[in-house]
PDB file of N, CA and C in Angstrom:
ATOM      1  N   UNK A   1      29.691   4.895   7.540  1.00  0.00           N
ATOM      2  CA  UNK A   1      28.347   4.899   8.085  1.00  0.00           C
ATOM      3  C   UNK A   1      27.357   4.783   6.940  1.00  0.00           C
ATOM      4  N   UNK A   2      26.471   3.862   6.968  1.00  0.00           N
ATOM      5  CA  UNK A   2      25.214   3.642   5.975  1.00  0.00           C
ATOM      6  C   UNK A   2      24.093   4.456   6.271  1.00  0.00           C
ATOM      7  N   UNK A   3      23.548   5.548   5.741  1.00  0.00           N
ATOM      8  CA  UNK A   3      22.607   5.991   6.381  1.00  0.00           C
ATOM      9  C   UNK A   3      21.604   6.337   4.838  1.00  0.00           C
ATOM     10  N   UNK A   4      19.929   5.676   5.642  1.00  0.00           N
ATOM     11  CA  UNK A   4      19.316   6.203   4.766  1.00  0.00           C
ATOM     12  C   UNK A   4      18.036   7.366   4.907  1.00  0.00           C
ATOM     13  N   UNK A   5      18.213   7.698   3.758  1.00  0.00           N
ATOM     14  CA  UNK A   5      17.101   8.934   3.716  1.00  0.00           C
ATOM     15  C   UNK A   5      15.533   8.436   2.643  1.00  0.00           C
ATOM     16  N   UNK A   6      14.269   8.934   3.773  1.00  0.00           N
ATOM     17  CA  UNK A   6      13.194   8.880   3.541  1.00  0.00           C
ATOM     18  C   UNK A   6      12.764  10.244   2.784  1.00  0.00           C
ATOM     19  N   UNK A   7      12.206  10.309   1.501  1.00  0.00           N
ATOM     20  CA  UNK A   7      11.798  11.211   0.654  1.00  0.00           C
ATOM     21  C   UNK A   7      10.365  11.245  -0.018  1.00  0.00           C
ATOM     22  N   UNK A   8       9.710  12.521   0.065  1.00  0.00           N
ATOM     23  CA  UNK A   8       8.763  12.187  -0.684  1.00  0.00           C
ATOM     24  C   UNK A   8       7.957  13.521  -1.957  1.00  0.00           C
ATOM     25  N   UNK A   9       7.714  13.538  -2.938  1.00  0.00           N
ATOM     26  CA  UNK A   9       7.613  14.607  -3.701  1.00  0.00           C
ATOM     27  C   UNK A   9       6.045  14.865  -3.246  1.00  0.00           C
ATOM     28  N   UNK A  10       5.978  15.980  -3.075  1.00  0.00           N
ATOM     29  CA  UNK A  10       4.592  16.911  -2.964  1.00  0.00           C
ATOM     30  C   UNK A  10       4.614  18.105  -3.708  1.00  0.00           C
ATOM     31  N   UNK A  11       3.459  18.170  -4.194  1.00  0.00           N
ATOM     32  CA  UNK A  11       2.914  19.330  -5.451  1.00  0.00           C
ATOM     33  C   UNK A  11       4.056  20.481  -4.792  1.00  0.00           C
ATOM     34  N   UNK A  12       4.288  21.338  -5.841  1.00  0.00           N
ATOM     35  CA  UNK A  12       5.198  22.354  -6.115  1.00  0.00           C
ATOM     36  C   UNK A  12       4.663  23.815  -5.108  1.00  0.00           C
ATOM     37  N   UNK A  13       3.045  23.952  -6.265  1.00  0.00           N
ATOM     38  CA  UNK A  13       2.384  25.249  -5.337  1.00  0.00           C
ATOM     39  C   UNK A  13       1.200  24.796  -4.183  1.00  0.00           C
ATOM     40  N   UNK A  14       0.644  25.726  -3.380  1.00  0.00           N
ATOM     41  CA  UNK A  14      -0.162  25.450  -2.248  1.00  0.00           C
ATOM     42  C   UNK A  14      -0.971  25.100  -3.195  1.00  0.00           C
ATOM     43  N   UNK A  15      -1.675  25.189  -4.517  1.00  0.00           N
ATOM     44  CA  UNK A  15      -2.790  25.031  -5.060  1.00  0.00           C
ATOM     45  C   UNK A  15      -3.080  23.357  -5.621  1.00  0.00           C
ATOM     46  N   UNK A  16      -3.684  22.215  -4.331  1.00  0.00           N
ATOM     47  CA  UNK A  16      -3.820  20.952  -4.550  1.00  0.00           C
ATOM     48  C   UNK A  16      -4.932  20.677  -5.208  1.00  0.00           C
ATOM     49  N   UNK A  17      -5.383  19.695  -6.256  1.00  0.00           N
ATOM     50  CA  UNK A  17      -6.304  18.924  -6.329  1.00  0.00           C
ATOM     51  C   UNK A  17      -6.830  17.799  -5.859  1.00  0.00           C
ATOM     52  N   UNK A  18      -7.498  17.771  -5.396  1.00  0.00           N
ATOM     53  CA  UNK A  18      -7.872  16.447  -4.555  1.00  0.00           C
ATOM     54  C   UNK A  18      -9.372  15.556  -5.641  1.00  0.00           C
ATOM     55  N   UNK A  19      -9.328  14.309  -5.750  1.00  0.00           N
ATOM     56  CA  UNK A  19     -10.394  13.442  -6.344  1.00  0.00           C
ATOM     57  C   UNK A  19     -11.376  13.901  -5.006  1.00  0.00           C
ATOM     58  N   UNK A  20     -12.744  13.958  -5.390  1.00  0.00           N
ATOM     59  CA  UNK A  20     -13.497  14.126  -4.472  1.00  0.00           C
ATOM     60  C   UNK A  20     -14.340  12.282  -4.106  1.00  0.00           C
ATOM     61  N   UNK A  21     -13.885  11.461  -5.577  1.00  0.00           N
ATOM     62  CA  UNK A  21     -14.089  10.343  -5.032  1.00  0.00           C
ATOM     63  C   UNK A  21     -13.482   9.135  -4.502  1.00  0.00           C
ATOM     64  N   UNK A  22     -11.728   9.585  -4.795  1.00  0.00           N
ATOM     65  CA  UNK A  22     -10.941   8.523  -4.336  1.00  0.00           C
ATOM     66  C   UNK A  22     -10.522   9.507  -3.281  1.00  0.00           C
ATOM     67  N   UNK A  23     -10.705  10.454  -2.748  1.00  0.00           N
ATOM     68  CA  UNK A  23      -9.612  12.015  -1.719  1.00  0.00           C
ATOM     69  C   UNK A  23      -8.262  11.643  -1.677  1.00  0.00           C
ATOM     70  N   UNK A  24      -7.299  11.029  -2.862  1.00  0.00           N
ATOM     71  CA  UNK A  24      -6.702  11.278  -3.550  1.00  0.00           C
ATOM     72  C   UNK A  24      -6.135  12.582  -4.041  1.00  0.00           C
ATOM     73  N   UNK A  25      -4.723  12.953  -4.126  1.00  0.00           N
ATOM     74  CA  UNK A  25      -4.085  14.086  -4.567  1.00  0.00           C
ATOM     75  C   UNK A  25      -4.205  14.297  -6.732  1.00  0.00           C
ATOM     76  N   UNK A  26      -4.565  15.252  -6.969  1.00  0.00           N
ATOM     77  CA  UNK A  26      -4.477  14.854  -8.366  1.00  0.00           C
ATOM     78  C   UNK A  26      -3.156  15.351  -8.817  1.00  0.00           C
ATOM     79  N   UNK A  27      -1.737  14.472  -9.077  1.00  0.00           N
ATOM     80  CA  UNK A  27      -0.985  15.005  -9.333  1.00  0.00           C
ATOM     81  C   UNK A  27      -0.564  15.780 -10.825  1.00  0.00           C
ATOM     82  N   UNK A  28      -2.002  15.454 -11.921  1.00  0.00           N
ATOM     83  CA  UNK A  28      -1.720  16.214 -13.306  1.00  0.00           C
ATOM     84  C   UNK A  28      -1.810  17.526 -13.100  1.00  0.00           C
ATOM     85  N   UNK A  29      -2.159  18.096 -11.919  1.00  0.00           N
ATOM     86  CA  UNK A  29      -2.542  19.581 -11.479  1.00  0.00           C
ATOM     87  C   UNK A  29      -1.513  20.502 -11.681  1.00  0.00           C
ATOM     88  N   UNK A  30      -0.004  19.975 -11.305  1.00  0.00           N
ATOM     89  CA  UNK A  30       1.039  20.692 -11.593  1.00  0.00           C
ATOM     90  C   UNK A  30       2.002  20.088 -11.146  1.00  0.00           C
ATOM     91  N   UNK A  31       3.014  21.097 -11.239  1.00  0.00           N
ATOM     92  CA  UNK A  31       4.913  20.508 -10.944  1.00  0.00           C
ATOM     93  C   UNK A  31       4.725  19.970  -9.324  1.00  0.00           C
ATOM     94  N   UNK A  32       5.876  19.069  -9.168  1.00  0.00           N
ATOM     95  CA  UNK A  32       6.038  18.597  -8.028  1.00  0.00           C
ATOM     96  C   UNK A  32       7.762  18.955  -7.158  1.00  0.00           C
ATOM     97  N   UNK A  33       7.664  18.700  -6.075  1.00  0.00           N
ATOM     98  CA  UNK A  33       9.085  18.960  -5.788  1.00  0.00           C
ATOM     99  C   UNK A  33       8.955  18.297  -4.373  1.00  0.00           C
ATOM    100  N   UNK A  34      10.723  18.025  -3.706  1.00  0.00           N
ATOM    101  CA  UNK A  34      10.753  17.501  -2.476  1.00  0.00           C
ATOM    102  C   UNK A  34      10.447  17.973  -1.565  1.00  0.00           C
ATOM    103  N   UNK A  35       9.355  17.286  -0.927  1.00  0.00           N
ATOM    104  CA  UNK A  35       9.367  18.083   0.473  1.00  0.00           C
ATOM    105  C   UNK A  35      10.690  18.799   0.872  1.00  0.00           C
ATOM    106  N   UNK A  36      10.437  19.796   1.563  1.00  0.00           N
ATOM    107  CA  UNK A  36      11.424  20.743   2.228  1.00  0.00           C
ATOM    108  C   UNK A  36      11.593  20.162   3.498  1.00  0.00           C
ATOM    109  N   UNK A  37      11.311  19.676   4.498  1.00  0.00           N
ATOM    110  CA  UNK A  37      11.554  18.945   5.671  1.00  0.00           C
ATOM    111  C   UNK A  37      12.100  17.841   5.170  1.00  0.00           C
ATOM    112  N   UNK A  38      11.643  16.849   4.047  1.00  0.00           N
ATOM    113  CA  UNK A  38      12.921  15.830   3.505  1.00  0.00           C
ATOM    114  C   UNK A  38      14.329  16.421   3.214  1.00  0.00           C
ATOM    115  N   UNK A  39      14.091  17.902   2.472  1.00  0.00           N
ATOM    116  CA  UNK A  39      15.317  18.182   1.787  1.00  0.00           C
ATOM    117  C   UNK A  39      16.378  18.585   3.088  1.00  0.00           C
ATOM    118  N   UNK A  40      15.920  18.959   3.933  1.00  0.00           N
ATOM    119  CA  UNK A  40      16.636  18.950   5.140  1.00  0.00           C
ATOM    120  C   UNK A  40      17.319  18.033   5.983  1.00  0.00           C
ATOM    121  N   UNK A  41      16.788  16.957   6.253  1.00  0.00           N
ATOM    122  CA  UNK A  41      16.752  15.466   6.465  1.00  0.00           C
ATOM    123  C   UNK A  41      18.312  14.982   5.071  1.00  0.00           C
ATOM    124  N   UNK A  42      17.972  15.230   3.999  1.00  0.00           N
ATOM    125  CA  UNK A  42      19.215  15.099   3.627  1.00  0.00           C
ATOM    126  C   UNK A  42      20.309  15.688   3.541  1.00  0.00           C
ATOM    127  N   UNK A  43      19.999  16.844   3.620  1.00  0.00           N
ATOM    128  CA  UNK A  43      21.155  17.674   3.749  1.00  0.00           C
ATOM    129  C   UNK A  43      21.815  17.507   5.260  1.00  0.00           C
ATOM    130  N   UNK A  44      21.387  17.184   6.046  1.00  0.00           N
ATOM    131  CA  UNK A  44      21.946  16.468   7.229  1.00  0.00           C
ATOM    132  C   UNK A  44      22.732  15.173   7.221  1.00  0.00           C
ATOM    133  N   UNK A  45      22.402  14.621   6.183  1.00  0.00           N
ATOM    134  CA  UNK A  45      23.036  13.539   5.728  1.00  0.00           C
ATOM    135  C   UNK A  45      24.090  13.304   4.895  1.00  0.00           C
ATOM    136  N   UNK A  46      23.723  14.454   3.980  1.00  0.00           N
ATOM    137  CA  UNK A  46      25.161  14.252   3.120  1.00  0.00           C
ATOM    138  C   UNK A  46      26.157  15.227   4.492  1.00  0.00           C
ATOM    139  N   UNK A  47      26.000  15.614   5.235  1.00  0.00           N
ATOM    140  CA  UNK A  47      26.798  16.839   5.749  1.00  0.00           C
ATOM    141  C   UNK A  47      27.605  15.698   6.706  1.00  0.00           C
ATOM    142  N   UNK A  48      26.954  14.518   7.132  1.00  0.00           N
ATOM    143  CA  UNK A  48      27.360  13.584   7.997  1.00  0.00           C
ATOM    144  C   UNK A  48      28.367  12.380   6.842  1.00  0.00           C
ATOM    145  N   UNK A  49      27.590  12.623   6.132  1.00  0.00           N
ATOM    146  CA  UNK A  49      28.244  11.136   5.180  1.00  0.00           C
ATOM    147  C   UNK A  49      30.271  12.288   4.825  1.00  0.00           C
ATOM    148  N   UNK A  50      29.970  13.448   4.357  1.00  0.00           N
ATOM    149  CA  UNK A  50      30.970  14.197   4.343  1.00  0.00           C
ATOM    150  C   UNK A  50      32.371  13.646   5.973  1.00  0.00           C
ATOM    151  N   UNK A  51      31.347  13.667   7.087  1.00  0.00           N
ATOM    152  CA  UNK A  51      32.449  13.884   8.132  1.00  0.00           C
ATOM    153  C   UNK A  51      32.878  11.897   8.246  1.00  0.00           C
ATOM    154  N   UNK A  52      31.754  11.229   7.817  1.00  0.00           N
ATOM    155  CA  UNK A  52      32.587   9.788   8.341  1.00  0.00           C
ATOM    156  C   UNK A  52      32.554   8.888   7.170  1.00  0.00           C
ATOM    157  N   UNK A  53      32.799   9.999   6.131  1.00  0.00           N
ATOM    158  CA  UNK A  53      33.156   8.823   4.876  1.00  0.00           C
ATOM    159  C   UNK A  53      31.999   8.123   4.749  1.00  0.00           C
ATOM    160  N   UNK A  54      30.921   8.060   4.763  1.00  0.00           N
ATOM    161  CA  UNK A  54      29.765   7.168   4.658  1.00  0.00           C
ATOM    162  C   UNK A  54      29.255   7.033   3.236  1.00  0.00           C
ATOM    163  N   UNK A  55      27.958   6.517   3.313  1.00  0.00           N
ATOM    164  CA  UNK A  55      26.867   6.371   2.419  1.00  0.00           C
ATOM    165  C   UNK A  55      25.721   6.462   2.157  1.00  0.00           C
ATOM    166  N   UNK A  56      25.168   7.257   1.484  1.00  0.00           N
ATOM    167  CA  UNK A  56      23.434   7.460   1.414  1.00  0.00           C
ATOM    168  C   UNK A  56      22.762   6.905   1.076  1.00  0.00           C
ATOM    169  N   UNK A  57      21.773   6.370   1.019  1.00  0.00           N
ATOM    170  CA  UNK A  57      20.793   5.409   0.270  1.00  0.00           C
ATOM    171  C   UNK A  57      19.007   6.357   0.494  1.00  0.00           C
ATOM    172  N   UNK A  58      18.796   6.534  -1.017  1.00  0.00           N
ATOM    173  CA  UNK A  58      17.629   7.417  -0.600  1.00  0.00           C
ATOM    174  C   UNK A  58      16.207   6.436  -1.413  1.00  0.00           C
ATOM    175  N   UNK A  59      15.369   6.657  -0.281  1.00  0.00           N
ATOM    176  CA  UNK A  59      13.782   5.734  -0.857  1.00  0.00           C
ATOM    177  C   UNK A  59      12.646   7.020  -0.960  1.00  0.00           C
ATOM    178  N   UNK A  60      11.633   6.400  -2.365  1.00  0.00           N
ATOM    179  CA  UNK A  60      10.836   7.310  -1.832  1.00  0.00           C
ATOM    180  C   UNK A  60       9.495   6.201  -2.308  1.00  0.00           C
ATOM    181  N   UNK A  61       8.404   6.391  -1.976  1.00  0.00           N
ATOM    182  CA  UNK A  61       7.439   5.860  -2.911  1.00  0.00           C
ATOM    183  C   UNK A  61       6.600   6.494  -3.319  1.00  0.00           C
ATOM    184  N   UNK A  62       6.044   5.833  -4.167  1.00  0.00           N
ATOM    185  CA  UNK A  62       5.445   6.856  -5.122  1.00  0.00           C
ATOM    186  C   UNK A  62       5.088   6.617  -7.293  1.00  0.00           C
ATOM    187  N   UNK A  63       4.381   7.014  -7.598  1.00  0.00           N
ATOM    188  CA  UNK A  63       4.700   6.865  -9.037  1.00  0.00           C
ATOM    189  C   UNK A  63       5.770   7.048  -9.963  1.00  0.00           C
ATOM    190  N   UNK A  64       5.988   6.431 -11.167  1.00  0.00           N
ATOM    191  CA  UNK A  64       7.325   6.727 -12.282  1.00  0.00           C
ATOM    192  C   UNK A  64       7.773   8.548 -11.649  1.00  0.00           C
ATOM    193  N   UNK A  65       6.528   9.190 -11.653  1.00  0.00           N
ATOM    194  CA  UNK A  65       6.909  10.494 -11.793  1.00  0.00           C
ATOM    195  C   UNK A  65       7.902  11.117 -10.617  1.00  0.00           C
ATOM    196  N   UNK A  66       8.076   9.955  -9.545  1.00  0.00           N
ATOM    197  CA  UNK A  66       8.609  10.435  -8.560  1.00  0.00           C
ATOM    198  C   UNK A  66       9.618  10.530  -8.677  1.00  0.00           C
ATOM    199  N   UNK A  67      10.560   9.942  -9.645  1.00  0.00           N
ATOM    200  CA  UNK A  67      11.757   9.680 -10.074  1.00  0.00           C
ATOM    201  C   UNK A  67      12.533  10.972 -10.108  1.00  0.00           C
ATOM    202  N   UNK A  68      11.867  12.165 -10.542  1.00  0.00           N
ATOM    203  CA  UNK A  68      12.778  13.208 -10.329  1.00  0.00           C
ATOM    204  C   UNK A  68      13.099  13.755  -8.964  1.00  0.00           C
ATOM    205  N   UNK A  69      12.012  13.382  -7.982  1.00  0.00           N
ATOM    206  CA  UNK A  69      12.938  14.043  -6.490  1.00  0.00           C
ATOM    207  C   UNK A  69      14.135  12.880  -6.461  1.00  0.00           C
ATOM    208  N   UNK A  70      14.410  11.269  -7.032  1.00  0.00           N
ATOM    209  CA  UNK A  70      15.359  11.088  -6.584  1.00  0.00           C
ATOM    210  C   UNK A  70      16.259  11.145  -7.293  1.00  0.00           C
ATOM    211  N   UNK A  71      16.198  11.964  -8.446  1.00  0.00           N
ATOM    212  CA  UNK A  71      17.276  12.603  -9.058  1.00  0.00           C
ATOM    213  C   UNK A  71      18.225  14.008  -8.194  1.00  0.00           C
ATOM    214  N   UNK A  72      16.661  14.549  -7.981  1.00  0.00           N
ATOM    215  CA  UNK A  72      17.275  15.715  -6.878  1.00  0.00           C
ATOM    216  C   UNK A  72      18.188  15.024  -5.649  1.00  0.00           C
ATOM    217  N   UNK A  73      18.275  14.313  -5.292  1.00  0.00           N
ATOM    218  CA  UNK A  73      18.776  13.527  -4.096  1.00  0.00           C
ATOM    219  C   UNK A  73      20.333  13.216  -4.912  1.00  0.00           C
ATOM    220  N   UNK A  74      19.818  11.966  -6.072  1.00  0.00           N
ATOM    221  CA  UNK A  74      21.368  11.773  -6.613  1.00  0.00           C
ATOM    222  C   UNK A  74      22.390  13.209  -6.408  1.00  0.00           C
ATOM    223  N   UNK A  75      21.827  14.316  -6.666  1.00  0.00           N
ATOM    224  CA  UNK A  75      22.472  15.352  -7.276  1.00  0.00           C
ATOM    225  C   UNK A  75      22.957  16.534  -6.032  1.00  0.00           C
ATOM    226  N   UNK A  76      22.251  15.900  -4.736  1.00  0.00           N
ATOM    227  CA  UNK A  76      22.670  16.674  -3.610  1.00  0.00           C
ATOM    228  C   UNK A  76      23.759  15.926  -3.221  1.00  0.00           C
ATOM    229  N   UNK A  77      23.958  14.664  -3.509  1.00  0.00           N
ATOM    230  CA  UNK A  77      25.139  13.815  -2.701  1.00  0.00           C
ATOM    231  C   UNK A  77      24.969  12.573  -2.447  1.00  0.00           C
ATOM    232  N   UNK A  78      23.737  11.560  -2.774  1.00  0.00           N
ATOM    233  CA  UNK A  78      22.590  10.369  -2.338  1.00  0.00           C
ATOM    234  C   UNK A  78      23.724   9.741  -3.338  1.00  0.00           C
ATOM    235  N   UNK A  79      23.978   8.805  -3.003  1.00  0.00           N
ATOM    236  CA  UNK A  79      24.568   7.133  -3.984  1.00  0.00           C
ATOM    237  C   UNK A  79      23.879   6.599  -4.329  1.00  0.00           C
ATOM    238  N   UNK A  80      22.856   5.858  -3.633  1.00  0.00           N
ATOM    239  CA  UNK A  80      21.698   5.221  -4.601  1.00  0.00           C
ATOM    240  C   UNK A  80      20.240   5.560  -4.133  1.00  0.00           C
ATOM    241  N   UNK A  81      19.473   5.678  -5.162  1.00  0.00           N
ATOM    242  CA  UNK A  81      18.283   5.442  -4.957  1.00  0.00           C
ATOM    243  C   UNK A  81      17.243   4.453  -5.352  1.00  0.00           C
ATOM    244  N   UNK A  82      16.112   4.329  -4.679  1.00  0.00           N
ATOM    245  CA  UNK A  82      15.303   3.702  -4.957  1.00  0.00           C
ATOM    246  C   UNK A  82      13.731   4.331  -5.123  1.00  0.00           C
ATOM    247  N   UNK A  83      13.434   3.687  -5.857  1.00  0.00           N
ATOM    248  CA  UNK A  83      11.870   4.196  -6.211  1.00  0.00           C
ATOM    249  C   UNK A  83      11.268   3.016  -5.790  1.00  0.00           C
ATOM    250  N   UNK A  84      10.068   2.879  -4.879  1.00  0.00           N
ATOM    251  CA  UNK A  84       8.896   2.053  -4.385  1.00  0.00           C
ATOM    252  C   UNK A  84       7.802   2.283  -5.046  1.00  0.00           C
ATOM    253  N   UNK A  85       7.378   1.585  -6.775  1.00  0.00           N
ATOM    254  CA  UNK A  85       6.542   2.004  -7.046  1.00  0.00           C
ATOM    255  C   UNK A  85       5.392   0.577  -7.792  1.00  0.00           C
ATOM    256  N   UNK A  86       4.349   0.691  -7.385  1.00  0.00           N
ATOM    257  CA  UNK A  86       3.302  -0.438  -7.387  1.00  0.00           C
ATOM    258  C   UNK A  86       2.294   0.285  -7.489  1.00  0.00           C
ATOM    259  N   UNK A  87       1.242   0.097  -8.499  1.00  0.00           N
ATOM    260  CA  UNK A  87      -0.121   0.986  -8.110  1.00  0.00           C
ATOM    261  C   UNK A  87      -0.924   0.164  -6.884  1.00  0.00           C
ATOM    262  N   UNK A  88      -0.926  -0.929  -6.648  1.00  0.00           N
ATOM    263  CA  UNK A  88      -1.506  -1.318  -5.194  1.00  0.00           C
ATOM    264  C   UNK A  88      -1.094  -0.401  -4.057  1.00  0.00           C
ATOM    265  N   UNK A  89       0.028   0.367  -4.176  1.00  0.00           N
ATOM    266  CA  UNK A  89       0.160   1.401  -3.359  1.00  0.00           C
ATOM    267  C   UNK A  89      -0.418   2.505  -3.378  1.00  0.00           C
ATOM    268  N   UNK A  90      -0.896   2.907  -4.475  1.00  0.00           N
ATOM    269  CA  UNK A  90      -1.157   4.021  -4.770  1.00  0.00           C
ATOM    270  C   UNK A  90      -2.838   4.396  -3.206  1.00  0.00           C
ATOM    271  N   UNK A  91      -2.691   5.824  -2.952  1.00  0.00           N
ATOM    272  CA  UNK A  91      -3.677   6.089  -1.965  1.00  0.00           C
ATOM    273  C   UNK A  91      -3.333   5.306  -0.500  1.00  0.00           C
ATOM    274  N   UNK A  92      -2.147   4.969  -0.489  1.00  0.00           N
ATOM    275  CA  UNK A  92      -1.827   4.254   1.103  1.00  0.00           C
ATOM    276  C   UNK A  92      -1.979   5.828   2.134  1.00  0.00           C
ATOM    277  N   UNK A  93      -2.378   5.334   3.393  1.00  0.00           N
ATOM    278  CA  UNK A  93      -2.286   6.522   3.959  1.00  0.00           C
ATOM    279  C   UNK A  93      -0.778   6.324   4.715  1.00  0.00           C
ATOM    280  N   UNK A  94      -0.548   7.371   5.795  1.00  0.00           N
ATOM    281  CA  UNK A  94       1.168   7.227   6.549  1.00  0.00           C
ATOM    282  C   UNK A  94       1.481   5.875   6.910  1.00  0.00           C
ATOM    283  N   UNK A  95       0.279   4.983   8.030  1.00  0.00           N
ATOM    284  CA  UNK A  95       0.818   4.088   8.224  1.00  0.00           C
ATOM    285  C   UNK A  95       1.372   2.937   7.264  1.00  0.00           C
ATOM    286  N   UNK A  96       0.397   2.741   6.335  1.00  0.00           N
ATOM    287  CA  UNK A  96       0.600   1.821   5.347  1.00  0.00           C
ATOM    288  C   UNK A  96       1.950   2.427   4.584  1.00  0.00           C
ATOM    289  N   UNK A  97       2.383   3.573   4.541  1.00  0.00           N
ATOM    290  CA  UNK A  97       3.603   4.016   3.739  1.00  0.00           C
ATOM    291  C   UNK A  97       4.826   3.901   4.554  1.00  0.00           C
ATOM    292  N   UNK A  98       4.220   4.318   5.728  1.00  0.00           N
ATOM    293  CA  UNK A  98       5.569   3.789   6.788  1.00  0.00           C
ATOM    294  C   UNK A  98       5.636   1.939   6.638  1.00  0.00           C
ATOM    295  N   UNK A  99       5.006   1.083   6.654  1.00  0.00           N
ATOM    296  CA  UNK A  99       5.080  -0.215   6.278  1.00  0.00           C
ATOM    297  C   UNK A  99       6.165  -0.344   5.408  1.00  0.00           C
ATOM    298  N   UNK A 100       5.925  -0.018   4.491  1.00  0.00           N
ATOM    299  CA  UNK A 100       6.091  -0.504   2.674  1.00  0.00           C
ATOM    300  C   UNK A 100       7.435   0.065   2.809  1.00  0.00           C
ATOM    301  N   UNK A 101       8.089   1.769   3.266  1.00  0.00           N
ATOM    302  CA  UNK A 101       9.189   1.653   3.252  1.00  0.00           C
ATOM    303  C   UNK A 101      10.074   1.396   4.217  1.00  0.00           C
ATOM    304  N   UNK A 102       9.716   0.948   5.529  1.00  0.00           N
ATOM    305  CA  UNK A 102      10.310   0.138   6.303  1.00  0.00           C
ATOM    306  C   UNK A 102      10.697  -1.197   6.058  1.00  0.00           C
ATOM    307  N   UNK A 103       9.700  -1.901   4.898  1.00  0.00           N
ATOM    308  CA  UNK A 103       9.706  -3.441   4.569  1.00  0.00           C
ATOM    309  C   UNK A 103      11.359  -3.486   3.642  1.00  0.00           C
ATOM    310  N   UNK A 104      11.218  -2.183   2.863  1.00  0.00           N
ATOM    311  CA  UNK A 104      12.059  -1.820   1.653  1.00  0.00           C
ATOM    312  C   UNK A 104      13.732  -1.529   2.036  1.00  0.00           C
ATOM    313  N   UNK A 105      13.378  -0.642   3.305  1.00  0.00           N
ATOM    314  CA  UNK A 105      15.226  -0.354   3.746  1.00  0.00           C
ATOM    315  C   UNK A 105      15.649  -1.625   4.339  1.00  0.00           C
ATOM    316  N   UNK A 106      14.811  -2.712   4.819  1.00  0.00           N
ATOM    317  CA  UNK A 106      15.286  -3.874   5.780  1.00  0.00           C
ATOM    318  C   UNK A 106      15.950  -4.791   4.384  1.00  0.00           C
ATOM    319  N   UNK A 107      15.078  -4.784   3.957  1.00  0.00           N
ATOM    320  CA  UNK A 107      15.930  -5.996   2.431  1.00  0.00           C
ATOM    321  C   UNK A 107      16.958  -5.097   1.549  1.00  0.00           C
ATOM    322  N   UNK A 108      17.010  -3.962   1.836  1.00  0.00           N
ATOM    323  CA  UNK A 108      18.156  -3.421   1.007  1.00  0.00           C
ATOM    324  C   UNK A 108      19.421  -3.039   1.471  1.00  0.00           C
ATOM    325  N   UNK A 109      19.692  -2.743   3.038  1.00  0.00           N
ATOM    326  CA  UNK A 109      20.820  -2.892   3.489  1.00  0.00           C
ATOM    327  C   UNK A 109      20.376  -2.984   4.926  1.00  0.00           C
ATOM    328  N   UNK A 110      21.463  -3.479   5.718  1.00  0.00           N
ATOM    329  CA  UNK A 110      21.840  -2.820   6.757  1.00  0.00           C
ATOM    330  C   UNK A 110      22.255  -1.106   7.668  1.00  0.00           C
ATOM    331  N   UNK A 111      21.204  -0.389   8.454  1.00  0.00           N
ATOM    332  CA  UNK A 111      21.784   1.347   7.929  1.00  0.00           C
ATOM    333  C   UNK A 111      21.621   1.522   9.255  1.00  0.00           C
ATOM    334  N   UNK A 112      23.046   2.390   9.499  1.00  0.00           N
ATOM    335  CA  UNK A 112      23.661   2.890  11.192  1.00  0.00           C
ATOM    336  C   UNK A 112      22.385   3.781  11.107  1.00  0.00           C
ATOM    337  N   UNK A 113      21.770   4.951  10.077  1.00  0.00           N
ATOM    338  CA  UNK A 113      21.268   5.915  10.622  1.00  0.00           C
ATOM    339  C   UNK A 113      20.226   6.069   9.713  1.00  0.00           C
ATOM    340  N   UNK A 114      18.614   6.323  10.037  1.00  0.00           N
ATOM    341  CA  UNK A 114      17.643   6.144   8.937  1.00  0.00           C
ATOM    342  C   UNK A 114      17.075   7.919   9.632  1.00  0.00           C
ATOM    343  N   UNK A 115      17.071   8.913   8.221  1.00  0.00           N
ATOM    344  CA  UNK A 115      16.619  10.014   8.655  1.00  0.00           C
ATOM    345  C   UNK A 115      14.918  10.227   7.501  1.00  0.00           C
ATOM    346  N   UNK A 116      14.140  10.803   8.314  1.00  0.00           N
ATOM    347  CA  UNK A 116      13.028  11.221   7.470  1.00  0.00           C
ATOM    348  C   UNK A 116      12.841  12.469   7.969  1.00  0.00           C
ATOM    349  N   UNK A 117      12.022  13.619   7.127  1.00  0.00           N
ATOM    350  CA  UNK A 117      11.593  15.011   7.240  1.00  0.00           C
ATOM    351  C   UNK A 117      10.376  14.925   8.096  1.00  0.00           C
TER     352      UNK A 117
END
């Protein structure tokens, strides 16, 4: 079974910065980490890839810096990842992010099961 997982890193503590002129997240503010509703979403996945022999494929988008939630992913059980990163993206709101990584899992495989948090 091919299944992929949707990921995305959000600031570490409740304490956000926001640009008051782009309302933009300021991510130099502090550490970041995976959403917890993603990290769930995969852990459902590796727990499935466990019962039918499968495969993970994890996306996230986002800046260079995002690279460490998909390290966290490699390291839960994920085979490959991908990083979606373009500053023309940068400030997309959901829909436009749901776009970009919907555009992204269609050209990268074929997947029985697509989970997001």
């Amino acid at each position: 079974m091919k299944i992929a997982v949707c990921i995305k890193e959000v600031p570490a503590s409740g304490e956000v910065s926001v640009d008051p002129a782009t309302h933009r997240i300021q991510r130099s503010s502090g550490a970041s980490v995976v959403n917890q509703a993603d990290l769930n979403a995969l852990t459902e996945a590796v727990k499935i890839k466990t019962d039918t022999h499968g495969e993970i494929d994890v996306f996230t988008m986002g800046p260079e810096s995002a690279k460490s939630a998909l390290f966290t992913a490699l390291a839960m059980g994920a085979d490959r990842a991908f990083l979606i990163c373009d500053p023309v993206f940068a400030g997309s709101d959901a829909l436009a992010t749901a776009k970009i990584l919907a555009s992204a899992l269609s050209i990268t495989d074929s997947y029985d099961l697509i989970l997001c948090g």
